[in-house]
Each structure stands twice: as structure tokens, then as C-alpha cells.
C-alpha atoms as a PDB file:
ATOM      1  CA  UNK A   1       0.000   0.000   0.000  1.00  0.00           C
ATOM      2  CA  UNK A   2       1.036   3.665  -0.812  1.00  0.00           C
ATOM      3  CA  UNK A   3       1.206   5.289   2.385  1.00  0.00           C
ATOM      4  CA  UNK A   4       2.902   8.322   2.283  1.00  0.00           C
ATOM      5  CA  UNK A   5      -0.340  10.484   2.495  1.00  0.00           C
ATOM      6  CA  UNK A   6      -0.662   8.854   6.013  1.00  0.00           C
ATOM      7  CA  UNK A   7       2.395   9.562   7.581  1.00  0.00           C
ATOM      8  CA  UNK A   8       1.679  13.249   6.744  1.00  0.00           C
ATOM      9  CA  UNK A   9      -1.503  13.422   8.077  1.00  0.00           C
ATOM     10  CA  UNK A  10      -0.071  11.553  11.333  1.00  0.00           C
ATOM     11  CA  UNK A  11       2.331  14.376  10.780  1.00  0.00           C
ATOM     12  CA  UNK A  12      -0.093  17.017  11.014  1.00  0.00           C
ATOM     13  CA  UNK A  13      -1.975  16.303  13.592  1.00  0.00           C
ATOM     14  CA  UNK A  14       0.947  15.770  16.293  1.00  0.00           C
ATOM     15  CA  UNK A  15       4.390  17.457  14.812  1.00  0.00           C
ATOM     16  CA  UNK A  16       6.077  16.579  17.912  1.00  0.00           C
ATOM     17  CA  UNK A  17       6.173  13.117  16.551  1.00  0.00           C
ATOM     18  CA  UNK A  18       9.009  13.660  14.097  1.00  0.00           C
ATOM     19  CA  UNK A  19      10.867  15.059  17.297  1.00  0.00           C
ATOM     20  CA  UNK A  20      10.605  11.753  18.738  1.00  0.00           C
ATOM     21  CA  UNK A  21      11.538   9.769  16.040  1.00  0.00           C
ATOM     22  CA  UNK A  22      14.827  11.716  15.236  1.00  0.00           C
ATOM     23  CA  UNK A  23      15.359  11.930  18.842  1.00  0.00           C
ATOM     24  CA  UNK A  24      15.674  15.604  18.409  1.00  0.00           C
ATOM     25  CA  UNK A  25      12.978  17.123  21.016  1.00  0.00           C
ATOM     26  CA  UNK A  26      12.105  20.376  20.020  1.00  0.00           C
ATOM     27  CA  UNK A  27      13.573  23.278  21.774  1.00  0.00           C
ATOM     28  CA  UNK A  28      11.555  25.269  24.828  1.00  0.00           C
ATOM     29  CA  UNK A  29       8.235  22.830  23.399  1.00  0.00           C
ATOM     30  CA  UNK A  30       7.944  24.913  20.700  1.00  0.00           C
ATOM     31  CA  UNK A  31       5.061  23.834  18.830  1.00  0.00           C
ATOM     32  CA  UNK A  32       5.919  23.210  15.090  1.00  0.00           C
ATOM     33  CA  UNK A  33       3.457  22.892  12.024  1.00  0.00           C
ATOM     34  CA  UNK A  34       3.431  20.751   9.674  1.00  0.00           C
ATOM     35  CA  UNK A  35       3.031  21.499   5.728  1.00  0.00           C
ATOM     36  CA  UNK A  36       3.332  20.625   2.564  1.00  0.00           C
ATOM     37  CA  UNK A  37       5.509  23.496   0.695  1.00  0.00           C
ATOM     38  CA  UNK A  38       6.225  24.500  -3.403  1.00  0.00           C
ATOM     39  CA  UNK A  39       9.392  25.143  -4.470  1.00  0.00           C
ATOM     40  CA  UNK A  40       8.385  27.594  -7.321  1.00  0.00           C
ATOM     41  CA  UNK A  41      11.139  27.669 -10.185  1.00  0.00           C
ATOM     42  CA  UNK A  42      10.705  23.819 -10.702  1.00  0.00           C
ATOM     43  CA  UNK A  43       7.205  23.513  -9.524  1.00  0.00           C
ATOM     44  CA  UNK A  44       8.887  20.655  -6.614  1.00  0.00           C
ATOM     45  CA  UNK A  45       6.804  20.432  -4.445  1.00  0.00           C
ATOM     46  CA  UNK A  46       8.228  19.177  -0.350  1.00  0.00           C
ATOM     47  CA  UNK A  47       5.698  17.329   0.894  1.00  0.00           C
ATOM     48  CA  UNK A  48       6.483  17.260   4.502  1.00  0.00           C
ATOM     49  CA  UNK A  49       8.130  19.836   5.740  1.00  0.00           C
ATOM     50  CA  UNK A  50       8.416  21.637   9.548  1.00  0.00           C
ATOM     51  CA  UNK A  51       8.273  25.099  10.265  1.00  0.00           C
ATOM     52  CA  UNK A  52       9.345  27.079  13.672  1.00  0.00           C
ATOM     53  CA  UNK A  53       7.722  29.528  14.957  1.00  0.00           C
ATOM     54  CA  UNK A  54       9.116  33.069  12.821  1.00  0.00           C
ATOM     55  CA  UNK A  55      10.304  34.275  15.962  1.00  0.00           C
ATOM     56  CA  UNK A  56      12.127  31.253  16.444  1.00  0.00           C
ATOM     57  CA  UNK A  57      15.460  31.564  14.092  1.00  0.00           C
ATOM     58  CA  UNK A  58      17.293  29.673  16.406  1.00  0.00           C
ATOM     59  CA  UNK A  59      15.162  26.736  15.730  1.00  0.00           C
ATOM     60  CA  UNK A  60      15.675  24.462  12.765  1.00  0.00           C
ATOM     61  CA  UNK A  61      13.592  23.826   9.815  1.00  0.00           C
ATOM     62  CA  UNK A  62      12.679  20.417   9.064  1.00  0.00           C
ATOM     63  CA  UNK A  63      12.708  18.522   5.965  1.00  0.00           C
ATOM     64  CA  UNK A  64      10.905  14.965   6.002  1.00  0.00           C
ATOM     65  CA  UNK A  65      10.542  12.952   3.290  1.00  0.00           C
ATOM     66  CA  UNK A  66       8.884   9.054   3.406  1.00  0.00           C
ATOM     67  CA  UNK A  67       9.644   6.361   1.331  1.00  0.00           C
ATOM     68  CA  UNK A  68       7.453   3.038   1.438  1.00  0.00           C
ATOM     69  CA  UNK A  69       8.530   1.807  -2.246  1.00  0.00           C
ATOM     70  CA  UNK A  70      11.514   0.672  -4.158  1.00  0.00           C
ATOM     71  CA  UNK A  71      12.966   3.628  -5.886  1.00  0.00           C
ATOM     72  CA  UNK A  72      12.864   2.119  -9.393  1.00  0.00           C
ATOM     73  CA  UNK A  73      14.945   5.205 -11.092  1.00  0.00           C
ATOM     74  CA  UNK A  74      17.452   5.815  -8.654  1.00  0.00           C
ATOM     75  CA  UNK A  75      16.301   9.889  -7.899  1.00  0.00           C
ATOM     76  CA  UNK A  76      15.115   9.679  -4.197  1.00  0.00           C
ATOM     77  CA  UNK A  77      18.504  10.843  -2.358  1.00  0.00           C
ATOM     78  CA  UNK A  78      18.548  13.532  -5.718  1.00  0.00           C
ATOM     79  CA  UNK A  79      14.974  14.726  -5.482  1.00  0.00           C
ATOM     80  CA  UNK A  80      14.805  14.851  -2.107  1.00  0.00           C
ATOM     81  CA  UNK A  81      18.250  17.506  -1.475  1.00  0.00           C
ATOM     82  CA  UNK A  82      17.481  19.218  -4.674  1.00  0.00           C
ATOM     83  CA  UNK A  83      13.914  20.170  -3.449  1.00  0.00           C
ATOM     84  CA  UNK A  84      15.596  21.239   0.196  1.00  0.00           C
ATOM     85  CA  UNK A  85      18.422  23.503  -1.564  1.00  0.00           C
ATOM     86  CA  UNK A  86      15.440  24.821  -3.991  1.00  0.00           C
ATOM     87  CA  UNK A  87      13.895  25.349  -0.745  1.00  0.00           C
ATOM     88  CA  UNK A  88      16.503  27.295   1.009  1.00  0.00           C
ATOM     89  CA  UNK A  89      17.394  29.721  -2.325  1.00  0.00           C
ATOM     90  CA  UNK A  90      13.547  30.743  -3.298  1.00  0.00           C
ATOM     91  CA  UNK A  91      13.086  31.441   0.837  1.00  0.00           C
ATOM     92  CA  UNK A  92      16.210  32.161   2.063  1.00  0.00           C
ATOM     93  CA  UNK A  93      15.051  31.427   5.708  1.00  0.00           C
ATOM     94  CA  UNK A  94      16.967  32.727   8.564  1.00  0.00           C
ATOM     95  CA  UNK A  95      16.767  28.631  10.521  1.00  0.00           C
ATOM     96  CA  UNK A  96      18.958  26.244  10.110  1.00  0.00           C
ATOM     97  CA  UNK A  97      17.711  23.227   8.523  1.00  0.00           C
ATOM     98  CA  UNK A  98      17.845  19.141   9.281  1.00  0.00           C
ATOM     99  CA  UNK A  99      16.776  16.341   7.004  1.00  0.00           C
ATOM    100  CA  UNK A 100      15.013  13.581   7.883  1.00  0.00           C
ATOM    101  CA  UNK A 101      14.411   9.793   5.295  1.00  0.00           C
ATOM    102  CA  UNK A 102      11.867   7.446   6.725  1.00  0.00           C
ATOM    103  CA  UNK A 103      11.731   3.977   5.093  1.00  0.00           C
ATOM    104  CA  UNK A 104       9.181   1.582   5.594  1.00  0.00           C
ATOM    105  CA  UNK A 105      12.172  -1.247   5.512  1.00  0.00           C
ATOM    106  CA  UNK A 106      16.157  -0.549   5.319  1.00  0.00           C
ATOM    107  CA  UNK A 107      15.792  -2.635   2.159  1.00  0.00           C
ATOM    108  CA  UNK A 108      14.003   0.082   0.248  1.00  0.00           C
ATOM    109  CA  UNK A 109      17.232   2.520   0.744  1.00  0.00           C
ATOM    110  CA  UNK A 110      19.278   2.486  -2.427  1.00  0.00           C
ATOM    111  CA  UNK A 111      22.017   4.133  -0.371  1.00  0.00           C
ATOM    112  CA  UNK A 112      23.723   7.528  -0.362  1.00  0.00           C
ATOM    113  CA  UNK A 113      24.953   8.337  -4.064  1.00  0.00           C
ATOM    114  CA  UNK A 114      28.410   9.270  -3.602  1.00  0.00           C
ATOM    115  CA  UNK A 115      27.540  12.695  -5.025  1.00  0.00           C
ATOM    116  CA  UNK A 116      25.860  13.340  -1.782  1.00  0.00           C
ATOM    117  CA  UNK A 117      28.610  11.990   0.414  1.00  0.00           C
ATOM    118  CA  UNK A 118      29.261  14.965   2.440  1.00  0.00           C
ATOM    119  CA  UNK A 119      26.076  14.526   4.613  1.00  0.00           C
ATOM    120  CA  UNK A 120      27.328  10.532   5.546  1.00  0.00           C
ATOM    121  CA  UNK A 121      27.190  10.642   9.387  1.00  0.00           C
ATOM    122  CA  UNK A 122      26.274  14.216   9.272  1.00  0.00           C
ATOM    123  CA  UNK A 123      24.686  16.163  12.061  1.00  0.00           C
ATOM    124  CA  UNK A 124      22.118  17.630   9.339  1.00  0.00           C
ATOM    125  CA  UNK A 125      20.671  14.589   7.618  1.00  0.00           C
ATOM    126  CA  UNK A 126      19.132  11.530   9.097  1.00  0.00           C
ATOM    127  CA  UNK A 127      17.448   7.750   7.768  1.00  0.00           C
ATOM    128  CA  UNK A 128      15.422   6.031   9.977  1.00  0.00           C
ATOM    129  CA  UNK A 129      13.773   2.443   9.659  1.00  0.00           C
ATOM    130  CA  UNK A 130      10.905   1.959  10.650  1.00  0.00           C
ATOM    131  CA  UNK A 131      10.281  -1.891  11.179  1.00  0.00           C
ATOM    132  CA  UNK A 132      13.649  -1.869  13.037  1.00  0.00           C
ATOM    133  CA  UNK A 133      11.843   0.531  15.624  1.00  0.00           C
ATOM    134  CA  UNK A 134      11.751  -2.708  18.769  1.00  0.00           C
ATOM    135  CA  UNK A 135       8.635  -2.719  20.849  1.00  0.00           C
ATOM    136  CA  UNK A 136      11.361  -3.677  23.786  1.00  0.00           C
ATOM    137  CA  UNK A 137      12.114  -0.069  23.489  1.00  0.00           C
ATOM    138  CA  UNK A 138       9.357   1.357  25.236  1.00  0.00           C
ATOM    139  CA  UNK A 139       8.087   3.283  22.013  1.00  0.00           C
ATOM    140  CA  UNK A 140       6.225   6.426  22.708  1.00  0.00           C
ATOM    141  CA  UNK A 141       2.750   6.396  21.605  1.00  0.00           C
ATOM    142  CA  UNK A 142       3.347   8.767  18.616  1.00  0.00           C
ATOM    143  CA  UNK A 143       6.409   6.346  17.190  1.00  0.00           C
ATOM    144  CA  UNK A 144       4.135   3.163  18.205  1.00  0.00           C
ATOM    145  CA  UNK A 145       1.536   4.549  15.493  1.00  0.00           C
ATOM    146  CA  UNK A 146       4.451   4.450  13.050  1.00  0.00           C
ATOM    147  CA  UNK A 147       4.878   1.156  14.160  1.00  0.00           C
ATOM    148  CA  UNK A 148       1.266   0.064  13.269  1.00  0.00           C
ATOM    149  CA  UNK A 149       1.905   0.772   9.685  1.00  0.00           C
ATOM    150  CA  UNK A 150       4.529  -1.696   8.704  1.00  0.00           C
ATOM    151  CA  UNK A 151       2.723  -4.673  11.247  1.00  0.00           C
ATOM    152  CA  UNK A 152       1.925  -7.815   9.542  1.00  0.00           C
ATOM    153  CA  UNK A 153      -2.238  -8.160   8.925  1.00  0.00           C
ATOM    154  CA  UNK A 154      -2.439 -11.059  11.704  1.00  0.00           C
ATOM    155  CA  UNK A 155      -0.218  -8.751  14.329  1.00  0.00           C
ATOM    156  CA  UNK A 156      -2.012  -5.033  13.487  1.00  0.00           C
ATOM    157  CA  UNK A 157      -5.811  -5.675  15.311  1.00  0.00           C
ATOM    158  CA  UNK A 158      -4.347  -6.768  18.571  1.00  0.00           C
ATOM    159  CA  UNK A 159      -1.732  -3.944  18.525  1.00  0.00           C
ATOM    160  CA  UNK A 160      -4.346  -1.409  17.555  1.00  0.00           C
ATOM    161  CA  UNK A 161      -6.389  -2.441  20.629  1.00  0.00           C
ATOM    162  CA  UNK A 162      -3.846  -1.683  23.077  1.00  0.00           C
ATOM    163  CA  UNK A 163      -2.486   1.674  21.068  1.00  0.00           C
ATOM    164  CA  UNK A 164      -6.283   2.515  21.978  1.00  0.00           C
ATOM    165  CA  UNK A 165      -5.650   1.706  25.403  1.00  0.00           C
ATOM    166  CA  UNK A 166      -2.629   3.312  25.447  1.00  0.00           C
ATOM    167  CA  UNK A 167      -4.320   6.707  24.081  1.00  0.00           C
ATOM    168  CA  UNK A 168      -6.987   6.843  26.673  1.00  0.00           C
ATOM    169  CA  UNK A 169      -4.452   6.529  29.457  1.00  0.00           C
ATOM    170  CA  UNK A 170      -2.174   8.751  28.110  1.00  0.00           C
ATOM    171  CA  UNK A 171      -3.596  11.428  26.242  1.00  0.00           C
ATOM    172  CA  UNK A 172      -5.845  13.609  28.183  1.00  0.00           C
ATOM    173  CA  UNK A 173      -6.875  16.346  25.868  1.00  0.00           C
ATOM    174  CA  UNK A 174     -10.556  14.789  24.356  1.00  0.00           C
ATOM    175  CA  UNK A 175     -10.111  16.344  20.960  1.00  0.00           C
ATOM    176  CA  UNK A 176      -6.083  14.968  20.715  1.00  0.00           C
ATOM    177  CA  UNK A 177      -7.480  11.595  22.181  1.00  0.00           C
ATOM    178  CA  UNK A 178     -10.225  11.298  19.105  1.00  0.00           C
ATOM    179  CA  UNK A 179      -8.067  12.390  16.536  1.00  0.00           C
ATOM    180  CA  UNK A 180      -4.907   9.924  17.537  1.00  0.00           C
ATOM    181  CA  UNK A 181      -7.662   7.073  18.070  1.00  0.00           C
ATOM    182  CA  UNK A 182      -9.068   7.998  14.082  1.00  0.00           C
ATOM    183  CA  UNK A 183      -5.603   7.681  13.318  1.00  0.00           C
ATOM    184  CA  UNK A 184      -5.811   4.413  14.245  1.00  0.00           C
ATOM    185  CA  UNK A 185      -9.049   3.342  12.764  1.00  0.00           C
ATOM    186  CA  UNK A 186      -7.439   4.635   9.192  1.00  0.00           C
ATOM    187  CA  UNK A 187      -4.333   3.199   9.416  1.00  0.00           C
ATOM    188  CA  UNK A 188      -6.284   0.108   9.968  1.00  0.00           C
ATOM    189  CA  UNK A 189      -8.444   0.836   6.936  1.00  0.00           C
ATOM    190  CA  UNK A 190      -5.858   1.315   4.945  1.00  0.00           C
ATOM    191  CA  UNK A 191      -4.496  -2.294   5.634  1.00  0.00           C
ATOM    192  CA  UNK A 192      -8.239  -4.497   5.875  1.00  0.00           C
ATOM    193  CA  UNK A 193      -9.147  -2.524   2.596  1.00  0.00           C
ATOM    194  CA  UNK A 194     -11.888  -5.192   2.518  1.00  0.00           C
ATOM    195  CA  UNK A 195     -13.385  -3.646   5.541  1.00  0.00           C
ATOM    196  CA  UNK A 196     -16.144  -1.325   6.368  1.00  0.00           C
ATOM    197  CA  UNK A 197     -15.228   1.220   9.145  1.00  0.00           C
ATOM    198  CA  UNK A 198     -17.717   0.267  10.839  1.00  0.00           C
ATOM    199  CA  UNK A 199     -15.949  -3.682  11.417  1.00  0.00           C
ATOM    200  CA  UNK A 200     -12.370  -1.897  11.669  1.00  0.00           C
ATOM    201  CA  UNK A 201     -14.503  -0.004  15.176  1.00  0.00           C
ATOM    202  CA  UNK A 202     -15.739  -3.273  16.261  1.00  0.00           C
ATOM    203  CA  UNK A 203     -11.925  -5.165  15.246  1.00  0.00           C
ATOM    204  CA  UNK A 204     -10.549  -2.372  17.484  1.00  0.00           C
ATOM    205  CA  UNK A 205     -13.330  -3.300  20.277  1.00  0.00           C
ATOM    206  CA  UNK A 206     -13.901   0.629  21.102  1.00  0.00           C
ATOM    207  CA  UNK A 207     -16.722   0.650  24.118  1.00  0.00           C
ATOM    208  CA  UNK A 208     -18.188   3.938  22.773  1.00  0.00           C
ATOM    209  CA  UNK A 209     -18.279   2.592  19.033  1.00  0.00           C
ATOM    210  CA  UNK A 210     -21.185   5.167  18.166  1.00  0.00           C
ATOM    211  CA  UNK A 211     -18.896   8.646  19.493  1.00  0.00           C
ATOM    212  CA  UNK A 212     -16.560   7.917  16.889  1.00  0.00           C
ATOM    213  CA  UNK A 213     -16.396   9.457  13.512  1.00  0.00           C
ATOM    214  CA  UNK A 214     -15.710   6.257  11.384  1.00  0.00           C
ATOM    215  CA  UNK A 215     -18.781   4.855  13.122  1.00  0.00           C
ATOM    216  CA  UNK A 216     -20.954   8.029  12.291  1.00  0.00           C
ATOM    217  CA  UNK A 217     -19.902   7.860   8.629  1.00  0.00           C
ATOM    218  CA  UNK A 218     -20.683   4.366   8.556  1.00  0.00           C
ATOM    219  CA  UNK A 219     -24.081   4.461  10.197  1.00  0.00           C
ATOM    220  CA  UNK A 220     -24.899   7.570   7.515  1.00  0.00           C
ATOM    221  CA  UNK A 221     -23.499   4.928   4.438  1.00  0.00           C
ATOM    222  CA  UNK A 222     -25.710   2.214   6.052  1.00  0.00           C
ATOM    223  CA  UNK A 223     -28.788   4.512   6.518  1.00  0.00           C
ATOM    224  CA  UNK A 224     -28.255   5.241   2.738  1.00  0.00           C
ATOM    225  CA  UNK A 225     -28.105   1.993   1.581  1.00  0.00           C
ATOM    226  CA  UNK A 226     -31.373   0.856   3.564  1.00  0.00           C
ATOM    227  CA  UNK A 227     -32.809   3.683   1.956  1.00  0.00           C
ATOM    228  CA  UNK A 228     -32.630   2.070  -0.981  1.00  0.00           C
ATOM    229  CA  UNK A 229     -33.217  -1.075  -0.035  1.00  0.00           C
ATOM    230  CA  UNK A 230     -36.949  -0.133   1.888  1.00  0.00           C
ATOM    231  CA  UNK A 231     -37.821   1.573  -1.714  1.00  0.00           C
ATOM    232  CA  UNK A 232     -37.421  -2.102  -2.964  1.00  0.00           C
ATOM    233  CA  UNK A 233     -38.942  -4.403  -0.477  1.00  0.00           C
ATOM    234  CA  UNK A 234     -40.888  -2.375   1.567  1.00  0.00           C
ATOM    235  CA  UNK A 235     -38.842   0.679   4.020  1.00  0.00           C
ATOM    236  CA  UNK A 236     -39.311  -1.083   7.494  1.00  0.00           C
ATOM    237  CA  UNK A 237     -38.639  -4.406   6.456  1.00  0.00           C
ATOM    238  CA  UNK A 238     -35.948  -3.575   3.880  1.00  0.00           C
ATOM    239  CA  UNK A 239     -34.017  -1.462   6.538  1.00  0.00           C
ATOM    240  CA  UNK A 240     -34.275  -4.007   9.581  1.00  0.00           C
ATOM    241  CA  UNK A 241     -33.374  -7.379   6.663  1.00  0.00           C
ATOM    242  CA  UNK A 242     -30.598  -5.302   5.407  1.00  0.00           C
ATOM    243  CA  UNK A 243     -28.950  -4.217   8.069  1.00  0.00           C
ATOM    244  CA  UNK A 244     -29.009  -7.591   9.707  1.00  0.00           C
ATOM    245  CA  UNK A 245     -27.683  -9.209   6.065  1.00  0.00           C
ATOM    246  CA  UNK A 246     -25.068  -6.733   5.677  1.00  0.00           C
ATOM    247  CA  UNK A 247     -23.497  -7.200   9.456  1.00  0.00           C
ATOM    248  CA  UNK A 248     -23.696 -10.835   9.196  1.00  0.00           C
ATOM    249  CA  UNK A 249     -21.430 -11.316   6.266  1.00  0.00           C
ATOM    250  CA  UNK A 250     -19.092  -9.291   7.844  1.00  0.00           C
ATOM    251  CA  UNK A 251     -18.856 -12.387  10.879  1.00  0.00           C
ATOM    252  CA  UNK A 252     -16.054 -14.566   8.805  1.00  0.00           C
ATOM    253  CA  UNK A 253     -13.823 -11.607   8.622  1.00  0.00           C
ATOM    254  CA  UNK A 254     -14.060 -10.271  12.034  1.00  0.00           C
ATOM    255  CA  UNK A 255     -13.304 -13.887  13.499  1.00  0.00           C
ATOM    256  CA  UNK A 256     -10.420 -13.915  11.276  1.00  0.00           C
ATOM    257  CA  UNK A 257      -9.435 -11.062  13.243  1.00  0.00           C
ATOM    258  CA  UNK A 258      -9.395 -12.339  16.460  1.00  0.00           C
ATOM    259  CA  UNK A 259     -12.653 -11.542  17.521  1.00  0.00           C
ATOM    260  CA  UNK A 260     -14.598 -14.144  19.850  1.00  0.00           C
ATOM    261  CA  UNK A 261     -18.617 -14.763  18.452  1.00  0.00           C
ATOM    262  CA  UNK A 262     -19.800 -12.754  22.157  1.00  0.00           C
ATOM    263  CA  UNK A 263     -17.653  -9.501  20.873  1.00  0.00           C
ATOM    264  CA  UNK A 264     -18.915  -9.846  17.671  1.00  0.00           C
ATOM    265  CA  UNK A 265     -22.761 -10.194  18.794  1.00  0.00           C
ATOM    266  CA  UNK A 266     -21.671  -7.222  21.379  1.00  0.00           C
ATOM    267  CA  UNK A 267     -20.188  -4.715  19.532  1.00  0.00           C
ATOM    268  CA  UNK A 268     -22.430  -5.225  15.661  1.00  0.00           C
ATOM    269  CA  UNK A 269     -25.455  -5.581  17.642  1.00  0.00           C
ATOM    270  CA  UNK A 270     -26.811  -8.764  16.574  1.00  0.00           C
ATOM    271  CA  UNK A 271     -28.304 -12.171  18.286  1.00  0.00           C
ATOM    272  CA  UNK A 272     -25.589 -14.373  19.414  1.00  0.00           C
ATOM    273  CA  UNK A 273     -27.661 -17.449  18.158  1.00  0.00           C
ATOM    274  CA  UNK A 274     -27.307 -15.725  14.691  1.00  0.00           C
ATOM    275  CA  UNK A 275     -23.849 -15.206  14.560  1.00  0.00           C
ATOM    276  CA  UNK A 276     -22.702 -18.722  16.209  1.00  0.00           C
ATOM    277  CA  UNK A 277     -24.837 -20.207  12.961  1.00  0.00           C
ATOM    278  CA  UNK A 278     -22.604 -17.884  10.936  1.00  0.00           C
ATOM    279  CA  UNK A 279     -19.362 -18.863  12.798  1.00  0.00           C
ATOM    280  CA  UNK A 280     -20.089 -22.612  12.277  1.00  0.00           C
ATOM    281  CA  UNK A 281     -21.488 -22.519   8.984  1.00  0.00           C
ATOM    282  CA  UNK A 282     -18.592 -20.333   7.729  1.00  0.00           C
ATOM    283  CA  UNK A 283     -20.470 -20.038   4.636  1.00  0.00           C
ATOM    284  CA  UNK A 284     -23.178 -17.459   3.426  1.00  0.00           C
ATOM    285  CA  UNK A 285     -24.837 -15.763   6.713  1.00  0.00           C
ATOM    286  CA  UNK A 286     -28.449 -16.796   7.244  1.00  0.00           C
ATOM    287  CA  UNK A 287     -30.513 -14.167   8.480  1.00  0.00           C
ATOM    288  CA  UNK A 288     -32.692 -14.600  11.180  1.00  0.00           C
ATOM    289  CA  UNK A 289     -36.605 -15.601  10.671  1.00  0.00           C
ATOM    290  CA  UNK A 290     -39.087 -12.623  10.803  1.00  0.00           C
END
């Protein structure tokens, strides 16, 4: 999966993550943001990019780029300084600057071109792998969301579940707390692509399933598509027959998940009977008799 639009928007909503990953904490807790920035004369464009404070010169600027793909022609480590120095001359800030690479895997580096030698163990340029980042290490929560990303399918629901644990013990502001738990939910989404929201909320086992806003937009997709299905068979019966359809065939794939038959009866909302028949048919779903 492409996934460089979700680091950024991981990014975006908590700068301070970069920080941690570089191990470079910003100065005084300076609060950062976090943009995407055009280099005019070439039209480059620098998709992740950090920006001090104006009052801040002392501060650095900081240049991330992610990579999550083989580099088939060989112009990452070009692009990527060519866009900074671009950067620097249309600009000319007063900061300093540091560069940061995040790979996916160390196998997707094609290595410093020798042109570029001069930043080798330099104290303004940085790679960083992310599958080497060891839960041993007592992650913080930010870099254990990077984490998420590059976890095998059968290792990312159970992780998820206790990186929404983690949140609600550790993050107190409510608005922070939804958006890193969203985060969450769409990193999942992105890897169960065969998922509704809706199942990646119950997968994830969230109490208040219904506050969230992947459950919201699922319940308004749902309402839609019982909408049309009461113009077709009648609106009570069409909405109550597929609503229960439509959750039951999602049964096989949450139990491949990890989830018991109770949680799934629990969290979707339906009879247990009906989803045990499910679970041991393992077959088309059988909805229950009017």
C-alpha cells in the first residue's frame, strides 16, 4: 500500500512526533506545524516539511521525506536535497535546517549516491527504519503509530487495541485523544481494505463505538443503503433485513481477526444465536426468521 499520504496526516496532527523519532525534542516545546511546501522555479513540491515559529530563528527547519517503495529510477537521495536547496534559495530562511528519510524497511534505501557523500554521518541529515523501531524499546505512543503501519495483517488488530488503550491513558486532551484514536481506525483501513469502518470499530473493540467518527460515517453509508433497499422491499422491512444481512457477512472476517462470536454479537449488535450459525457454517450468513 502507498502510504505516504498517512504519515503526513499523522504528521499534522501531532508534529512533535518527528521530534521523537529523530530523537531531536524540540527546543523550549515549541510547537511546530506541519506542511506541505512549493518550491516555485521547478514547480517541486516538499511534501512534509516543519516550520518554527518566525520568531524562532534559532530553531531548525525540518525537511521529512517518506519512502514506502523501491525507488525504481534511482532519484530519491537527488529529489529529495534538490527540493531542500530549492527550498533554502527561493526562501532564504533565517533557521537552520535538518533532514530527515523514513523507510518503511532498510531494504528500500538504495544508499547515499556518492555525489551526496558529504552529509554521511552528518549532524544535518538523518534515515530512519521503521520496522527496526523494537517494541522492547518502550516506544512512545506517537512512534508506536508508526509502528502500526509496517505490522503484519495477523499482528495489526491486537496492537491497535492496546495503542487505543494506550491513548486513553495517556492522552488527556478529548479532541487529541479522538483524533490519535481515528488515526488508528485509518491506518487500519488502509491495511483491511476489505473492511467497512464500521468492522475496523468493532476489530478495534472501542466501548463507545457510536462517538466515533468512522462509526458516524458508517451508520450515515448504512442509513443510505437501507434507503434504498426499503424503496425495494418495503422501508421497514428492507431497513431491519438489510442491516441484519449486511453485518452478518461481515462475521467470517471479524473472526479472522481475532474476535470471539460474544464480541462480535456485542459490539455489531446482533443475536448471538445468529452469529454462532454464521461462525459454524462459515459459509453465506443466514438471516434470522421474521
Amino acid at each position: 500500500m502507498k502510504t505516504d499520504s498517512l504519515f503526513y496526516e499523522i504528521f499534522q496532527t501531532d508534529p512533535s512526533i518527528v521530534f521523537d523519532l529523530i530523537g531531536r525534542p524540540p527546543a523550549r516545546n515549541v510547537v511546530y506545524h506541519f506542511a506541505s511546501q512549493e518550491v516555485k522555479q521547478t514547480s517541486f513540491r516538499i511534501d512534509g516539511i516543519l516550520v518554527p515559529p518566525t520568531e524562532t530563528i534559532d530553531l531548525p527547519i525540518v525537511f521529512v521525506e517518506v519512502q514506502g517503495y523501491r525507488d525504481q529510477n534511482n532519484v530519491l537521495y537527488s529529489s529529495f536535497f534538490s527540493q531542500i536547496f530549492l527550498y533554502l534559495h527561493d526562501y532564504r530562511p533565517s533557521n537552520d535546517w535538518y533532514a530527515v528519510l523514513i523507510f518503511t524497511k532498510r531494504s528500500l534505501d538504495p544508499g547515499l549516491p556518492r555525489h551526496y557523500r558529504v552529509f554521511e554521518a552528518s549532524p544535518q541529515f538523518q534515515q530512519i527504519y521503521l520496522e527496526e523501531l523494537n517494541e522492547a524499546e518502550n516506544l512512545s505512543l506517537g512512534l508506536s503509530l508508526l509502528r502500526l503501519i509496517g505490522l503484519q495483517e495477523e499482528d495489526a488488530p491486537m496492537e491497535g487495541r492496546e495503542l487505543v488503550a494506550r491513548t486513553r491513558q495517556e492522552v488527556n486532551d478529548a479532541e487529541m485523544q479522538e483524533k490519535f484514536i481515528e488515526l488508528i481506525e485509518t491506518i487500519l483501513v488502509y491495511k483491511f481494505s476489505q473492511l467497512s469502518r464500521e468492522e475496523i470499530a468493532a476489530m478495534l473493540r472501542l466501548d463507545d463505538l457510536k462517538q466515533t467518527r468512522v462509526y458516524r460515517d458508517a451508520l450515515e453509508a448504512g442509513r443510505q443503503a437501507g434507503r434504498q433497499a426499503g424503496l425495494q422491499e418495503g422501508r421497514q422491512a428492507g431497513l431491519q433485513e438489510g442491516r441484519q444481512a449486511g453485518k452478518l457477512e461481515t462475521v467470517p472476517l471479524l473472526l479472522k481477526a481475532g474476535l470471539t462470536v460474544e464480541q462480535i454479537a456485542e459490539q455489531l449488535q446482533l443475536d448471538l444465536a445468529a452469529v454462532q450459525q454464521v461462525a459454524e457454517q462459515g459459509s453465506e450468513p443466514v438471516t434470522e426468521e421474521e
